[in-house]
Protein backbone atom coordinates (compact mmCIF):
# COMPACT_ATOMS: atom_id res chain seq x y z
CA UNK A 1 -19.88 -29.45 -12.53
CA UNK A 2 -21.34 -32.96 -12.64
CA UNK A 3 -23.83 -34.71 -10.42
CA UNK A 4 -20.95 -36.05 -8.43
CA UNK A 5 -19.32 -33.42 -7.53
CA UNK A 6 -22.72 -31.28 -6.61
CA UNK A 7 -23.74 -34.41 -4.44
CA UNK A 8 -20.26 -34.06 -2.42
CA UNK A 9 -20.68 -29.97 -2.31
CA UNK A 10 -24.53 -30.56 -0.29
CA UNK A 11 -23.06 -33.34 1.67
CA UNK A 12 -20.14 -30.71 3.05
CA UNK A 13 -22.74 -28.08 3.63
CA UNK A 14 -25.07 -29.95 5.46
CA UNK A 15 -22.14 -31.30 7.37
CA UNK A 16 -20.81 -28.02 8.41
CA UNK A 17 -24.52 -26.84 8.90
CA UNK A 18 -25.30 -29.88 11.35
CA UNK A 19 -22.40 -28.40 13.03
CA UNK A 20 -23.29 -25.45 13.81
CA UNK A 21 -26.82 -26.06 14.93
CA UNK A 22 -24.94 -28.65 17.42
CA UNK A 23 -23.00 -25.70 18.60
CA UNK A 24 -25.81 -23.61 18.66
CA UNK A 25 -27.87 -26.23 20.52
CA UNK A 26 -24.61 -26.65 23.05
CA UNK A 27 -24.41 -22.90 23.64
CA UNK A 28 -28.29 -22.51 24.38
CA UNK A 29 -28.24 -25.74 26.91
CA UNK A 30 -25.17 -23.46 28.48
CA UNK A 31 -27.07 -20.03 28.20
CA UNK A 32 -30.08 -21.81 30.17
CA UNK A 33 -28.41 -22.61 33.10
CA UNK A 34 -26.79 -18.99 33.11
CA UNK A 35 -28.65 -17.06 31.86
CA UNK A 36 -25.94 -14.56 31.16
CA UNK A 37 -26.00 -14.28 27.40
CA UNK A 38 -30.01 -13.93 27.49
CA UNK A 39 -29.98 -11.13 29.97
CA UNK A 40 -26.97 -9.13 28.44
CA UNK A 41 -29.11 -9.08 25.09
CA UNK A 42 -32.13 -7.91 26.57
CA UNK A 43 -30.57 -5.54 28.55
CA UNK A 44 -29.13 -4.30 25.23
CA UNK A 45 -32.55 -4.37 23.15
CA UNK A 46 -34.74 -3.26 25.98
CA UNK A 47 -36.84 -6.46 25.81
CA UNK A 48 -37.41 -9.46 28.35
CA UNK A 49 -35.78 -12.22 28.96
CA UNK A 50 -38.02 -14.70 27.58
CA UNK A 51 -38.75 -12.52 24.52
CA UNK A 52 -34.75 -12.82 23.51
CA UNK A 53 -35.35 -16.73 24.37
CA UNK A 54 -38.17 -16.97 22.47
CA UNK A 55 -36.38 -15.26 19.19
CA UNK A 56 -33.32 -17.47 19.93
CA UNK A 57 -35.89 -20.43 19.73
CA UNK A 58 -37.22 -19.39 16.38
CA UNK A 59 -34.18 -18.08 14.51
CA UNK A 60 -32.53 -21.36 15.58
CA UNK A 61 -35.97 -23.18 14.00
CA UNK A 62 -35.42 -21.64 10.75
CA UNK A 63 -32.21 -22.10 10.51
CA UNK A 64 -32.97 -25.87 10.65
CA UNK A 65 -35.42 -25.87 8.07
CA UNK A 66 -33.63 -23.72 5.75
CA UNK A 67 -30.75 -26.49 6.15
CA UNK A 68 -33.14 -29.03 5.07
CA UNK A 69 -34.67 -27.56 1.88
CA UNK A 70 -31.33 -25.22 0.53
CA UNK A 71 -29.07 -28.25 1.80
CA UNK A 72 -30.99 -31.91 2.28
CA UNK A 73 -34.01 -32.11 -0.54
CA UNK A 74 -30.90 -31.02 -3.37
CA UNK A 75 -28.23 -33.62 -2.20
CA UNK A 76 -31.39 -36.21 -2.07
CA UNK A 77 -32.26 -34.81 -5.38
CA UNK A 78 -28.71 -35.36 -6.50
CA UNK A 79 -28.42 -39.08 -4.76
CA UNK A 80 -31.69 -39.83 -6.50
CA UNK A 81 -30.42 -38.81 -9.84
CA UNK A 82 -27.11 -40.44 -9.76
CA UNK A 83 -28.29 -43.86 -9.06
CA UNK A 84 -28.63 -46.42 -11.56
């Protein structure tokens, strides 16, 4: 593969990964004014409320920051190489 077409594969990822936290983000502003989807999964783990919001909160945060460093720092790695 060359540089190019590397550079091109990170910029798709981290398009379809900006995505998806959108949707995620959308869904969660939703869930918060329901409610529904929080209470339905504690019901079904036997934990709180807030617990399941509070492990929504950080599985969403890693997410994001393992988009940055598998997806962001290697096409800026890759734009950084490629220019003259």
């Amino acid at each position: 593969m060359t540089i190019d077409q590397l550079t091109a594969f990170f910029g798709w990822c981290i398009v379809i990964n900006v995505g998806l936290i959108l949707l995620i983000v959308l869904f969660t502003a939703m869930a918060n004014k329901e409610g529904f989807p929080f209470a339905v999964a504690a019901r079904l783990f036997g934990v709180s409320t807030e617990k399941v919001r509070f492990t929504h909160l950080l599985v969403v945060q890693q997410y994001r920051f393992s988009v940055v460093v598998l997806n962001v720092v290697p096409y800026v790695a890759l734009k950084l190489l490629a220019w003259p």
